[in-house]
PDB file of N, CA and C in Angstrom:
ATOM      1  N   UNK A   1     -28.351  16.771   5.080  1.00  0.00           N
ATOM      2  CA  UNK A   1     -28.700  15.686   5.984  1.00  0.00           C
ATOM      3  C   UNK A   1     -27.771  15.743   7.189  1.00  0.00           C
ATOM      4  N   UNK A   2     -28.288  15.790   8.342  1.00  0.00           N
ATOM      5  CA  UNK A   2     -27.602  15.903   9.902  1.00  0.00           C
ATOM      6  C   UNK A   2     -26.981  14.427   9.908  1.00  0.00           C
ATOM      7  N   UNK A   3     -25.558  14.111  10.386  1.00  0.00           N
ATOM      8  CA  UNK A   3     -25.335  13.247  11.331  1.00  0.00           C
ATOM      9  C   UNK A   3     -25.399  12.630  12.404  1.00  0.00           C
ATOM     10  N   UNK A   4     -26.367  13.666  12.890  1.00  0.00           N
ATOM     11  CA  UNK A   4     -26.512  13.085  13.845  1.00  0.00           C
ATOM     12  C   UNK A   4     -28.303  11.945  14.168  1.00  0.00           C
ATOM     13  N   UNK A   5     -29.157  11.996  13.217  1.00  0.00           N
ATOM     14  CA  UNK A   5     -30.193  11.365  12.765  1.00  0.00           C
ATOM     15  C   UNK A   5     -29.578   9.700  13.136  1.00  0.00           C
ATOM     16  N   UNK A   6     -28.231   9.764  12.543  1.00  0.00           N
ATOM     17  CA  UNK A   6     -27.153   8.159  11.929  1.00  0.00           C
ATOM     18  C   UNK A   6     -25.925   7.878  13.295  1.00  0.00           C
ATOM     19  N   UNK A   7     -25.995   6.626  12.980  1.00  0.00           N
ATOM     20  CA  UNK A   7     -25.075   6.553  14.437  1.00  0.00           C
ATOM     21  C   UNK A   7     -23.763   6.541  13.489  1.00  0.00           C
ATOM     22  N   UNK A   8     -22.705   6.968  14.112  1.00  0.00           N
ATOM     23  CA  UNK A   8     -21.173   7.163  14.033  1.00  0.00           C
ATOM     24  C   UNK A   8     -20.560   6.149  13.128  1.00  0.00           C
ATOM     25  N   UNK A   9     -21.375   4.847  13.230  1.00  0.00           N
ATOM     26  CA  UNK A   9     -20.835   3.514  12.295  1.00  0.00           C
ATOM     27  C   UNK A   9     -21.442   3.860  10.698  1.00  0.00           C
ATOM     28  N   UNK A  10     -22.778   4.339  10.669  1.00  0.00           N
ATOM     29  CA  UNK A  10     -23.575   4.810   9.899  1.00  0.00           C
ATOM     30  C   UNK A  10     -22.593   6.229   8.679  1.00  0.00           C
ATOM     31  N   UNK A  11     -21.916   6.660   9.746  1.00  0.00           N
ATOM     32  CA  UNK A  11     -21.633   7.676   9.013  1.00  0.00           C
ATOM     33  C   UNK A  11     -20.138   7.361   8.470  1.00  0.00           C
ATOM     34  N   UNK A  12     -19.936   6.802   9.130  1.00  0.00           N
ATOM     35  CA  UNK A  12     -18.322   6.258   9.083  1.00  0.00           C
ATOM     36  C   UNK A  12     -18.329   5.683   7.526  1.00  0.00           C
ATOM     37  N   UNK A  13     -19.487   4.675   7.368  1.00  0.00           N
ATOM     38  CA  UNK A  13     -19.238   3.746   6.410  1.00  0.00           C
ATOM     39  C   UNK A  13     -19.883   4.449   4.954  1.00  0.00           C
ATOM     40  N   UNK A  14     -20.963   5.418   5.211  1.00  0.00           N
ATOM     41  CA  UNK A  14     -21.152   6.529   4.342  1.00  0.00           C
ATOM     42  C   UNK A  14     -20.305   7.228   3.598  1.00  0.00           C
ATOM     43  N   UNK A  15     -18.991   7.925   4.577  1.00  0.00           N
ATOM     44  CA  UNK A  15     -17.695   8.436   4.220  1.00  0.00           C
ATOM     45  C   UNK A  15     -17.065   8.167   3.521  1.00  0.00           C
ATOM     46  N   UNK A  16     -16.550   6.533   3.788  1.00  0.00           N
ATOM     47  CA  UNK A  16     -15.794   5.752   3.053  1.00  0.00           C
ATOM     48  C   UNK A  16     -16.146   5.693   1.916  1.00  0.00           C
ATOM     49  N   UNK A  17     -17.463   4.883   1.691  1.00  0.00           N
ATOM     50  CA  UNK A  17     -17.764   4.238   0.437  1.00  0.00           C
ATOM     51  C   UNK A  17     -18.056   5.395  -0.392  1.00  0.00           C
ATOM     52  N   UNK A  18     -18.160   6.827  -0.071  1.00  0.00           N
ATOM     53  CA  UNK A  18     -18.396   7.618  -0.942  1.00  0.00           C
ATOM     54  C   UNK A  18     -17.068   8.340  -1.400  1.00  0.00           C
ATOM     55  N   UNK A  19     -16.394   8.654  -0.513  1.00  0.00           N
ATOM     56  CA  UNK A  19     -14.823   8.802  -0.450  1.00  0.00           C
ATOM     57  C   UNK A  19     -14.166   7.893  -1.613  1.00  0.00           C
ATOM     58  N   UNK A  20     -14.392   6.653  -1.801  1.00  0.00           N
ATOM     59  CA  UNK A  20     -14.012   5.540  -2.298  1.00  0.00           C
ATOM     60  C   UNK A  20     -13.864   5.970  -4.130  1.00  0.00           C
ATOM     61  N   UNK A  21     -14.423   6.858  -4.284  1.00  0.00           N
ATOM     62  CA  UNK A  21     -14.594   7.422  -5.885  1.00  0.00           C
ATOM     63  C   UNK A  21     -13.659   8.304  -5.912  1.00  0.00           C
ATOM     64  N   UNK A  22     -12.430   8.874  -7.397  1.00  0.00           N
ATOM     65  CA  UNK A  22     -11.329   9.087  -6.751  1.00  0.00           C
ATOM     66  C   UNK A  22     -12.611  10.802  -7.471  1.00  0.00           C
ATOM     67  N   UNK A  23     -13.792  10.215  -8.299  1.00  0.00           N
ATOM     68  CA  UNK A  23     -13.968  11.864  -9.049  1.00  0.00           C
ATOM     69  C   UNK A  23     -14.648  12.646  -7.889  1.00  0.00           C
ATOM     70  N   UNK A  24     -15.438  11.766  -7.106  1.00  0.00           N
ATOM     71  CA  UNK A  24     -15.524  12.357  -6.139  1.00  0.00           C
ATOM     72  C   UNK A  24     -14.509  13.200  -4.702  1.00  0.00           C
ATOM     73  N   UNK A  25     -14.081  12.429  -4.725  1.00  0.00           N
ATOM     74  CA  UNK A  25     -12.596  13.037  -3.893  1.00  0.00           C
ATOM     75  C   UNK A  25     -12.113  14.605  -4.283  1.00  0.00           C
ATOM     76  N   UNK A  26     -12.206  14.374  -5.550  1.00  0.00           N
ATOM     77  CA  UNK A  26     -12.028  15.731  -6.199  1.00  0.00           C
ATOM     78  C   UNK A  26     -12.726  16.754  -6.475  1.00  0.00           C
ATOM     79  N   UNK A  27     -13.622  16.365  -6.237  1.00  0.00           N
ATOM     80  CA  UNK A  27     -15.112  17.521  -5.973  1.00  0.00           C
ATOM     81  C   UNK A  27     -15.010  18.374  -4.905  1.00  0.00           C
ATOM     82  N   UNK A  28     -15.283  16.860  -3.779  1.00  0.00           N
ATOM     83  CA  UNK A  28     -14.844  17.536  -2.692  1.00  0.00           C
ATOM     84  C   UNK A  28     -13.885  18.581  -2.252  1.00  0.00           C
ATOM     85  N   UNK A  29     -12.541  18.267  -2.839  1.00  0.00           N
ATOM     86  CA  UNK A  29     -11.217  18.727  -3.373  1.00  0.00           C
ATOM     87  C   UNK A  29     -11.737  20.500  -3.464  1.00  0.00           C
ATOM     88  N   UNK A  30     -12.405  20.130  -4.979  1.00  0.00           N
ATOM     89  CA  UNK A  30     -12.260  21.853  -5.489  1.00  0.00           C
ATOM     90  C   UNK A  30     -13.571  22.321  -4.485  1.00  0.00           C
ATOM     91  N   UNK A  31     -14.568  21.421  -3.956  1.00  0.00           N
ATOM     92  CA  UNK A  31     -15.461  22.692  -3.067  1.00  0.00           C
ATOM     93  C   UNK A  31     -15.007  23.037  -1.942  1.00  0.00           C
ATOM     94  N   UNK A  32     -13.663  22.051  -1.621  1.00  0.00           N
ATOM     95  CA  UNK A  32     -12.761  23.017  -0.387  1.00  0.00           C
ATOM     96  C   UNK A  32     -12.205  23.757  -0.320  1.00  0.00           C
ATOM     97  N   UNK A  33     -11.921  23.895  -1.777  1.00  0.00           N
ATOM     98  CA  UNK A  33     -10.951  25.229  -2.460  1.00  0.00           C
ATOM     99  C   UNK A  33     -11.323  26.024  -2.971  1.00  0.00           C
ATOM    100  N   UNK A  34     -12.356  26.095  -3.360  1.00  0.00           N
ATOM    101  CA  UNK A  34     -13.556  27.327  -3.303  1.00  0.00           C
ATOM    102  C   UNK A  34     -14.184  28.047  -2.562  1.00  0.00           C
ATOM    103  N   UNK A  35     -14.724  26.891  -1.569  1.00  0.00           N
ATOM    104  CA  UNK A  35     -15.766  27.355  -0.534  1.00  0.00           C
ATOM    105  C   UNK A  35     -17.239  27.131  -0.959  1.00  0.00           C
ATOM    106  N   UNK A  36     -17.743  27.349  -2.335  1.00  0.00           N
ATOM    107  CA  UNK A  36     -19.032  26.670  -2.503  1.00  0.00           C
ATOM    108  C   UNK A  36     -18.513  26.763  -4.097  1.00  0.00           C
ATOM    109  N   UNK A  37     -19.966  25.734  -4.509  1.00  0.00           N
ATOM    110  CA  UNK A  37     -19.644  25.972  -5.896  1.00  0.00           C
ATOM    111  C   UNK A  37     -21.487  25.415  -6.133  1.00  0.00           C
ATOM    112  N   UNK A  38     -21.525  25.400  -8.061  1.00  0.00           N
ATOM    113  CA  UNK A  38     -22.776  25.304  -7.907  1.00  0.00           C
ATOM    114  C   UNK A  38     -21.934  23.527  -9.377  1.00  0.00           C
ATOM    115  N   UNK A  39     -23.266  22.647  -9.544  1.00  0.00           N
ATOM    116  CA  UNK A  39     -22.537  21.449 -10.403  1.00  0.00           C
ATOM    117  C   UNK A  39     -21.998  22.567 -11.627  1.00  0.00           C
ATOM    118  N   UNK A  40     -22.331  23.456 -12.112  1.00  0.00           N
ATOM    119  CA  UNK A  40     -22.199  24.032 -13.452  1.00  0.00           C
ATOM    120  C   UNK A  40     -20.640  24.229 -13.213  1.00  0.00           C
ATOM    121  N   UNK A  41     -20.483  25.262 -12.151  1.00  0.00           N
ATOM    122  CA  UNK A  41     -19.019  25.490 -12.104  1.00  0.00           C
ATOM    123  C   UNK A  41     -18.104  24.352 -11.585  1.00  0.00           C
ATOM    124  N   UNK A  42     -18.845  23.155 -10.499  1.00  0.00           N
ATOM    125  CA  UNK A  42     -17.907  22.029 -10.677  1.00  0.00           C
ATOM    126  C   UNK A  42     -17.211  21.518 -12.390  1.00  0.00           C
ATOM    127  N   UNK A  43     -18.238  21.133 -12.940  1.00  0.00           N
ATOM    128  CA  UNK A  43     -18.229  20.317 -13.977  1.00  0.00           C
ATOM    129  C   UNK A  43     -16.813  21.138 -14.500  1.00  0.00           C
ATOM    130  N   UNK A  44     -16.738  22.561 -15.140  1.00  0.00           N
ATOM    131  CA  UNK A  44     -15.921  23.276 -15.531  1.00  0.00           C
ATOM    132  C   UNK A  44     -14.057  22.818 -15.215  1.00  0.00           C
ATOM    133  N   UNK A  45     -14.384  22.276 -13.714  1.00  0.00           N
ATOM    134  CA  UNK A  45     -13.290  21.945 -13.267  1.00  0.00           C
ATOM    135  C   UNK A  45     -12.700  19.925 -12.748  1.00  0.00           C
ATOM    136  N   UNK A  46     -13.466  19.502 -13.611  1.00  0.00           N
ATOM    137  CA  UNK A  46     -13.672  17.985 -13.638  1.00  0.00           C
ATOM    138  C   UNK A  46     -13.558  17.228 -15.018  1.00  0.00           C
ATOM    139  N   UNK A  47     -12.915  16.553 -15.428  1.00  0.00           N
ATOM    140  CA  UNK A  47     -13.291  16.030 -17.003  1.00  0.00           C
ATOM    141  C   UNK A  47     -14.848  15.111 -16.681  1.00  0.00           C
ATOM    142  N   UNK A  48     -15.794  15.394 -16.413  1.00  0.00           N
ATOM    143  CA  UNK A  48     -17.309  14.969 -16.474  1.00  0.00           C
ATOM    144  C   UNK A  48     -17.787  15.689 -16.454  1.00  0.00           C
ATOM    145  N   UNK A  49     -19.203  15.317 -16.882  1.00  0.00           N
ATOM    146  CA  UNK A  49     -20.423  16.180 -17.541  1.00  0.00           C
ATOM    147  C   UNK A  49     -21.030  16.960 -16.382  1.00  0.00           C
ATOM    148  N   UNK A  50     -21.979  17.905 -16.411  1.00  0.00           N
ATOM    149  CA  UNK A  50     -22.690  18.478 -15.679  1.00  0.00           C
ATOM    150  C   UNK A  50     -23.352  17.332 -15.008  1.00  0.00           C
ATOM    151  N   UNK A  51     -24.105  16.619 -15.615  1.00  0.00           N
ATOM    152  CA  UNK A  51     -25.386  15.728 -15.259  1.00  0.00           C
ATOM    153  C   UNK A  51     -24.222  14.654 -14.248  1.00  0.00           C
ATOM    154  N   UNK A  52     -23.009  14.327 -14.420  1.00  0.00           N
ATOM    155  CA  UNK A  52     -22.112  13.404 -13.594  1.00  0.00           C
ATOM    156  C   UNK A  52     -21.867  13.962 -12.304  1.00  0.00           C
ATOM    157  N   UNK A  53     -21.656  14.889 -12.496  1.00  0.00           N
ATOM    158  CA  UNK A  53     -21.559  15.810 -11.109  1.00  0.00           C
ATOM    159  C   UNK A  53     -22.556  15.868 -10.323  1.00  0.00           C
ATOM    160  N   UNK A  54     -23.765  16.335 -10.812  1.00  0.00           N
ATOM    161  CA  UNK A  54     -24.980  16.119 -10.388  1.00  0.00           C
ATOM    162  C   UNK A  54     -25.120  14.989  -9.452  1.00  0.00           C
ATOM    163  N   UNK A  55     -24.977  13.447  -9.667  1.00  0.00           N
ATOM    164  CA  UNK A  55     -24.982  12.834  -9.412  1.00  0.00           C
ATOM    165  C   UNK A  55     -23.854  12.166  -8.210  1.00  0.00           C
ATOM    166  N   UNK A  56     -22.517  12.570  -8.967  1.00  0.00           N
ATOM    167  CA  UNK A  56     -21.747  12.709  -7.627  1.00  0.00           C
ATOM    168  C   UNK A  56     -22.104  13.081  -6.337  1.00  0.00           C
ATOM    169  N   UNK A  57     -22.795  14.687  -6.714  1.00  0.00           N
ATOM    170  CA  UNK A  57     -23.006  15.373  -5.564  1.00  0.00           C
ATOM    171  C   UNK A  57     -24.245  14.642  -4.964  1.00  0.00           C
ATOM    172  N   UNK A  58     -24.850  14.243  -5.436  1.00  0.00           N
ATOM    173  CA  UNK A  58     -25.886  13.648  -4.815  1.00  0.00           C
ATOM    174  C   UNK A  58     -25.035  12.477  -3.621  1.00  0.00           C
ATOM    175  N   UNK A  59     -24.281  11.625  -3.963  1.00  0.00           N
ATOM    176  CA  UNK A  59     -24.009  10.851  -3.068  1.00  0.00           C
ATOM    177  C   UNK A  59     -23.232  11.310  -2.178  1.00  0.00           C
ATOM    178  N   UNK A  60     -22.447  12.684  -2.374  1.00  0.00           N
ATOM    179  CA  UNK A  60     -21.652  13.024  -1.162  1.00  0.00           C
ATOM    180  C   UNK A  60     -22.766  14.144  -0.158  1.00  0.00           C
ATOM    181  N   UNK A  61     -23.863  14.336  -0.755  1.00  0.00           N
ATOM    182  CA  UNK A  61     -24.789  14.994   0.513  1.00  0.00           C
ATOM    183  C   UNK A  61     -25.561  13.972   1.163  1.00  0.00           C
ATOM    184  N   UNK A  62     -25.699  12.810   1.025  1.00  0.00           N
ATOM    185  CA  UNK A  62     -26.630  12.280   1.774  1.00  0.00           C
ATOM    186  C   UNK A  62     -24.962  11.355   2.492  1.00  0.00           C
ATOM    187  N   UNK A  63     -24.168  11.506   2.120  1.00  0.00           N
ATOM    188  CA  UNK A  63     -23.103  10.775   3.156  1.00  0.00           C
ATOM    189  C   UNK A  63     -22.996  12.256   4.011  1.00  0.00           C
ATOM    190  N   UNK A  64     -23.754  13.314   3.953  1.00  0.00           N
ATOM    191  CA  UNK A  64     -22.824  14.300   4.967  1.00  0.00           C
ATOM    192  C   UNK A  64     -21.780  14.767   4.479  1.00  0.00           C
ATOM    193  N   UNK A  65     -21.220  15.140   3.177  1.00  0.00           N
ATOM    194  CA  UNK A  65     -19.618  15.224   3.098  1.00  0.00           C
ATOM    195  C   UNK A  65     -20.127  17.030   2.676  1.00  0.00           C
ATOM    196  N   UNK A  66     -21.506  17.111   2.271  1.00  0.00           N
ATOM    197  CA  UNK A  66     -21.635  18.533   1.340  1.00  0.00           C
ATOM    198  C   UNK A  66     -22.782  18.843   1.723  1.00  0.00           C
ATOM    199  N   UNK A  67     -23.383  20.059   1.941  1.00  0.00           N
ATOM    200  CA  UNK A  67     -24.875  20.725   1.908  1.00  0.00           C
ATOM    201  C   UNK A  67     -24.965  21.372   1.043  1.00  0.00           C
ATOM    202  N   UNK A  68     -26.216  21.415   0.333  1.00  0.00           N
ATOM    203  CA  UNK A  68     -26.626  22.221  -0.803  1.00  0.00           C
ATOM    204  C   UNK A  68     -27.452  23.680  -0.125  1.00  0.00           C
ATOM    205  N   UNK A  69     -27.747  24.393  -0.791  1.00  0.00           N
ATOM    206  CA  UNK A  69     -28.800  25.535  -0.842  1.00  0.00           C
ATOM    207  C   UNK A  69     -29.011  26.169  -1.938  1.00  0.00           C
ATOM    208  N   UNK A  70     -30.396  25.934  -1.824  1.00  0.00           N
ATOM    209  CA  UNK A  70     -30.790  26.744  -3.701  1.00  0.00           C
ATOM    210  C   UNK A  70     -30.304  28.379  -3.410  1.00  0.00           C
ATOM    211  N   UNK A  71     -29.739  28.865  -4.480  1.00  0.00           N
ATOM    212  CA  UNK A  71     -29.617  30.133  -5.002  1.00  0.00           C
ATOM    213  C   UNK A  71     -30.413  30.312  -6.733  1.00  0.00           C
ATOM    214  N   UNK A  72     -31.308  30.901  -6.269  1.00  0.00           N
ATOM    215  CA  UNK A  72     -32.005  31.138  -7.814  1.00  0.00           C
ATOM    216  C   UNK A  72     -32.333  30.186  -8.329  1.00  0.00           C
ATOM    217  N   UNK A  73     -32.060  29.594  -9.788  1.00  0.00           N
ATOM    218  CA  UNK A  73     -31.924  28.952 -10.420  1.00  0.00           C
ATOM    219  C   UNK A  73     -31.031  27.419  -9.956  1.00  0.00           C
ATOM    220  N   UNK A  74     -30.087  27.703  -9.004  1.00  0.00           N
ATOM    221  CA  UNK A  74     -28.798  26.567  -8.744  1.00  0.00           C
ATOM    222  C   UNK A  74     -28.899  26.207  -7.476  1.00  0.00           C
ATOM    223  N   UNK A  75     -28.072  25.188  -7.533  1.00  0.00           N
ATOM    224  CA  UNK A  75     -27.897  24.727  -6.223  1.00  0.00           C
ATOM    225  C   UNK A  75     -26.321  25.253  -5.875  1.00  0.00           C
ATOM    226  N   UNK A  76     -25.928  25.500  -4.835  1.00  0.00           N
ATOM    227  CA  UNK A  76     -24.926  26.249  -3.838  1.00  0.00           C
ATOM    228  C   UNK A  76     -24.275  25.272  -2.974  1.00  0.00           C
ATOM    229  N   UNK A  77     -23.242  24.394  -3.182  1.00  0.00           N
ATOM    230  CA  UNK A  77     -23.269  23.370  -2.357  1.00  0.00           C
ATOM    231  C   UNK A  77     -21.424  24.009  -1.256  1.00  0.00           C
ATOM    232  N   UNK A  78     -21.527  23.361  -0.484  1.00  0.00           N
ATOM    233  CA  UNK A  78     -20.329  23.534  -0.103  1.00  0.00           C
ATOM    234  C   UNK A  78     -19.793  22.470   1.211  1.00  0.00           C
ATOM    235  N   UNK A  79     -18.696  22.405   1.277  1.00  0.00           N
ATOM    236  CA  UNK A  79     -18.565  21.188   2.456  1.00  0.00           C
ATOM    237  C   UNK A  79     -18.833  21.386   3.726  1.00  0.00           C
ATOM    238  N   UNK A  80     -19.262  20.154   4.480  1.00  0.00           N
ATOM    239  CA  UNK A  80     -19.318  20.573   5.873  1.00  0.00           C
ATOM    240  C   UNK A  80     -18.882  18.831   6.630  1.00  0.00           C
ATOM    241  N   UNK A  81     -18.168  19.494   7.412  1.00  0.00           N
ATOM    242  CA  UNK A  81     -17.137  18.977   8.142  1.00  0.00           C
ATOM    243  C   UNK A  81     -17.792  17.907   9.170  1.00  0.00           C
ATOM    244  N   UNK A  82     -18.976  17.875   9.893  1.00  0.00           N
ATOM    245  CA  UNK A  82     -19.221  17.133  10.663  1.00  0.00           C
ATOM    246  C   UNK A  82     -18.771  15.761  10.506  1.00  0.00           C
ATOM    247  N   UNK A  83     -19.030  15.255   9.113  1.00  0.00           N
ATOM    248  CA  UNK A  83     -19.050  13.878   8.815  1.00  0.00           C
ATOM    249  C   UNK A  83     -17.690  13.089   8.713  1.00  0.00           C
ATOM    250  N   UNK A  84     -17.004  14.496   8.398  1.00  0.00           N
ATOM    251  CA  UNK A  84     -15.150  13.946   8.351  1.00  0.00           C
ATOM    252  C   UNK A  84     -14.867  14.304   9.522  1.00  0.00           C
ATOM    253  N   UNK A  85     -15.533  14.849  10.489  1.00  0.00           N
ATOM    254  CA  UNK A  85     -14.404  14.431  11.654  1.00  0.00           C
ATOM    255  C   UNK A  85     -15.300  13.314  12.527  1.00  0.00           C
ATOM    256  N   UNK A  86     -16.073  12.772  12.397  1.00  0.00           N
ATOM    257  CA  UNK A  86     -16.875  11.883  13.019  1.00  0.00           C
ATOM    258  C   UNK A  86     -16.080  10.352  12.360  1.00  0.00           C
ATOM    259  N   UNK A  87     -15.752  10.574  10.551  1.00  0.00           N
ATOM    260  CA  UNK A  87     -14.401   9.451  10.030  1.00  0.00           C
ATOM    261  C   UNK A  87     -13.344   9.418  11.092  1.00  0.00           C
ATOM    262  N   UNK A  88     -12.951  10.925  10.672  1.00  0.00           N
ATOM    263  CA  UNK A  88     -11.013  11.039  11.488  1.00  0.00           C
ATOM    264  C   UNK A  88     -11.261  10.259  13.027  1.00  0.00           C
ATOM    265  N   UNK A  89     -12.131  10.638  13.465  1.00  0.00           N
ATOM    266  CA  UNK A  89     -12.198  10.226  15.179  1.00  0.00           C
ATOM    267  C   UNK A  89     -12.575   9.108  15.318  1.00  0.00           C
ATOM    268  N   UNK A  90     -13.206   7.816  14.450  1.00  0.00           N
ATOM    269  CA  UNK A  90     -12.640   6.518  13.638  1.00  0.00           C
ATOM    270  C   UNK A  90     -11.478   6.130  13.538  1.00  0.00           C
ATOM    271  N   UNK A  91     -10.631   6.680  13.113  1.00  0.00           N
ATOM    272  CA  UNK A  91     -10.009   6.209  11.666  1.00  0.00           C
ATOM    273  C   UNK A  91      -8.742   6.407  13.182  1.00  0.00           C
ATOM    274  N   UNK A  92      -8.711   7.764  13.839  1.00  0.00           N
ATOM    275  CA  UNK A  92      -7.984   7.926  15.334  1.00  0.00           C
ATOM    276  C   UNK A  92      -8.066   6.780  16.294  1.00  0.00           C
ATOM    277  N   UNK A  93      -9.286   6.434  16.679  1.00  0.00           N
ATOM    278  CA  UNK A  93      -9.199   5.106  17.891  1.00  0.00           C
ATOM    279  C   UNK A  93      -8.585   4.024  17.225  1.00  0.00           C
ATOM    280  N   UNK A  94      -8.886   3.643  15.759  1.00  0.00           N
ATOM    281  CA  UNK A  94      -8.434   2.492  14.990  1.00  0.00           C
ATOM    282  C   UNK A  94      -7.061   2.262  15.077  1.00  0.00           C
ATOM    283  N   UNK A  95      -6.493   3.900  14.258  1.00  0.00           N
ATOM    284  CA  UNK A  95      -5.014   3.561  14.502  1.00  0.00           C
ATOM    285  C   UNK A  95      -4.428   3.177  15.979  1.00  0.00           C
ATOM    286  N   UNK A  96      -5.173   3.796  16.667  1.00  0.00           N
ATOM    287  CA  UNK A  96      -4.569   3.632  18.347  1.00  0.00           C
ATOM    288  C   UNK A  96      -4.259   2.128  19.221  1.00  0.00           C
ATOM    289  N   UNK A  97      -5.930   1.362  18.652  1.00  0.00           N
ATOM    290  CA  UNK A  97      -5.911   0.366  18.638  1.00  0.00           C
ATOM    291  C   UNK A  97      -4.913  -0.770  18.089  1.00  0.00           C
ATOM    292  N   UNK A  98      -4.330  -0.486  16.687  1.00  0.00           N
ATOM    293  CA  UNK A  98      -3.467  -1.356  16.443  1.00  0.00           C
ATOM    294  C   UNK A  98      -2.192  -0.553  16.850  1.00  0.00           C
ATOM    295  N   UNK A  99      -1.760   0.401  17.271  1.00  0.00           N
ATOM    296  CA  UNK A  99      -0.760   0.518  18.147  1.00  0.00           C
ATOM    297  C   UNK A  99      -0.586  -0.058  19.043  1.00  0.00           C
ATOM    298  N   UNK A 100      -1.683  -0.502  19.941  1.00  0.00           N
ATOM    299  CA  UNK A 100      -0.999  -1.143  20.785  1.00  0.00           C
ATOM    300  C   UNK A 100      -1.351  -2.823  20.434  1.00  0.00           C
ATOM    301  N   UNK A 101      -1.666  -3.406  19.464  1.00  0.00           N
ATOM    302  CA  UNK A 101      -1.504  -4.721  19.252  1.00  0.00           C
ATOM    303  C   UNK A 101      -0.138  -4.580  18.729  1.00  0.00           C
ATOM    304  N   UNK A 102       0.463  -3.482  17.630  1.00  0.00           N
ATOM    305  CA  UNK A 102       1.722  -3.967  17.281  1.00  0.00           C
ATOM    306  C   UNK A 102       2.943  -4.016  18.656  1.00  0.00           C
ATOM    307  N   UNK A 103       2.420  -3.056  19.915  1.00  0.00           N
ATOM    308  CA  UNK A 103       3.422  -2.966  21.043  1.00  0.00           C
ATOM    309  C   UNK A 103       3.231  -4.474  21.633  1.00  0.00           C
ATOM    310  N   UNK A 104       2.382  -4.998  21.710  1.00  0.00           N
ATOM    311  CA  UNK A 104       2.153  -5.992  22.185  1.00  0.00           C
ATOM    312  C   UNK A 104       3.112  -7.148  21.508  1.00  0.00           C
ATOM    313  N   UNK A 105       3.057  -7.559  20.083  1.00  0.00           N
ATOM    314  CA  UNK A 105       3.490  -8.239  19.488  1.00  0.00           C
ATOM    315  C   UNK A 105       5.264  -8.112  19.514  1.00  0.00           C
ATOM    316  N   UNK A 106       5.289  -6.563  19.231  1.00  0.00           N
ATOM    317  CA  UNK A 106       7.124  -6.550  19.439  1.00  0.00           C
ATOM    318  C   UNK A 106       7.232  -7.223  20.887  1.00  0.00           C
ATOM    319  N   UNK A 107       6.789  -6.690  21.936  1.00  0.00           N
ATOM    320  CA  UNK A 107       6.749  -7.217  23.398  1.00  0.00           C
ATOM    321  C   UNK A 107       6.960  -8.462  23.516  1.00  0.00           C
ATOM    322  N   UNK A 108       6.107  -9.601  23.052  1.00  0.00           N
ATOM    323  CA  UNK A 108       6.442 -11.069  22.689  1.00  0.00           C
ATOM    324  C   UNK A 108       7.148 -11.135  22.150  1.00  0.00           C
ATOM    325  N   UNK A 109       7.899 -10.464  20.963  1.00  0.00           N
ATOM    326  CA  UNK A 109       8.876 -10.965  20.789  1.00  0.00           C
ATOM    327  C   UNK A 109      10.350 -10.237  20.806  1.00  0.00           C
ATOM    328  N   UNK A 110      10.063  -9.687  21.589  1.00  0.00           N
ATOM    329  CA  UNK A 110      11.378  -9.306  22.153  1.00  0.00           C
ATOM    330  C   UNK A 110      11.768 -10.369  23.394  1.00  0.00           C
ATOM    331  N   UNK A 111      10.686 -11.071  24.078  1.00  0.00           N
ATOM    332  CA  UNK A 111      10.865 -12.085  25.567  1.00  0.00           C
ATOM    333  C   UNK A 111      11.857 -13.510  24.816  1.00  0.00           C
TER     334      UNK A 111
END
């Protein structure tokens, strides 16, 4: 699924709430450290079932975090980046933003 179909808030909040799972995190984790994997060989490296993974993965491709492609019999999934840097460049103005409310606040009270 493209990000770009979803506006930036869309994807942002996709990220998160899927991010938000720590087994997922770790999926993600080992298909970055792989480069692809298929659920069979996730599972191998997860204390959950094949069929859990399955399902994991399901919610981190429609947030954008993973693309699949059938190979044979399997699915071939591996990460793709659009969706985390469309977060980071979020998650960047945010922090920026309360940078300068906290400059502001020392500012008052330093007067």
């Amino acid at each position: 699924m493209s990000t770009q179909s979803r506006t930036d808030g869309d994807t942002v909040q996709d990220v998160l709430t899927s991010l938000a799972d720590p087994m997922r995190r770790r999926i993600l984790e080992v298909l970055a450290q792989r480069g692809v994997g298929t659920a069979t060989t996730l599972a191998t490296e997860v204390p959950v079932t094949r069929q859990a993974v399955v399902k994991h993965l399901s919610v981190l491709d429609r947030a954008g975090l993973i693309v699949g492609r059938r190979s044979g019999r399997e699915m071939q999934y591996r990460v793709q980046a659009e969706a985390l840097d469309v977060t980071a460049r979020w998650m960047s103005r945010l922090a920026v933003e309360w940078d300068l409310r906290l400059q502001t606040i020392k500012r008052i009270a330093e007067q």
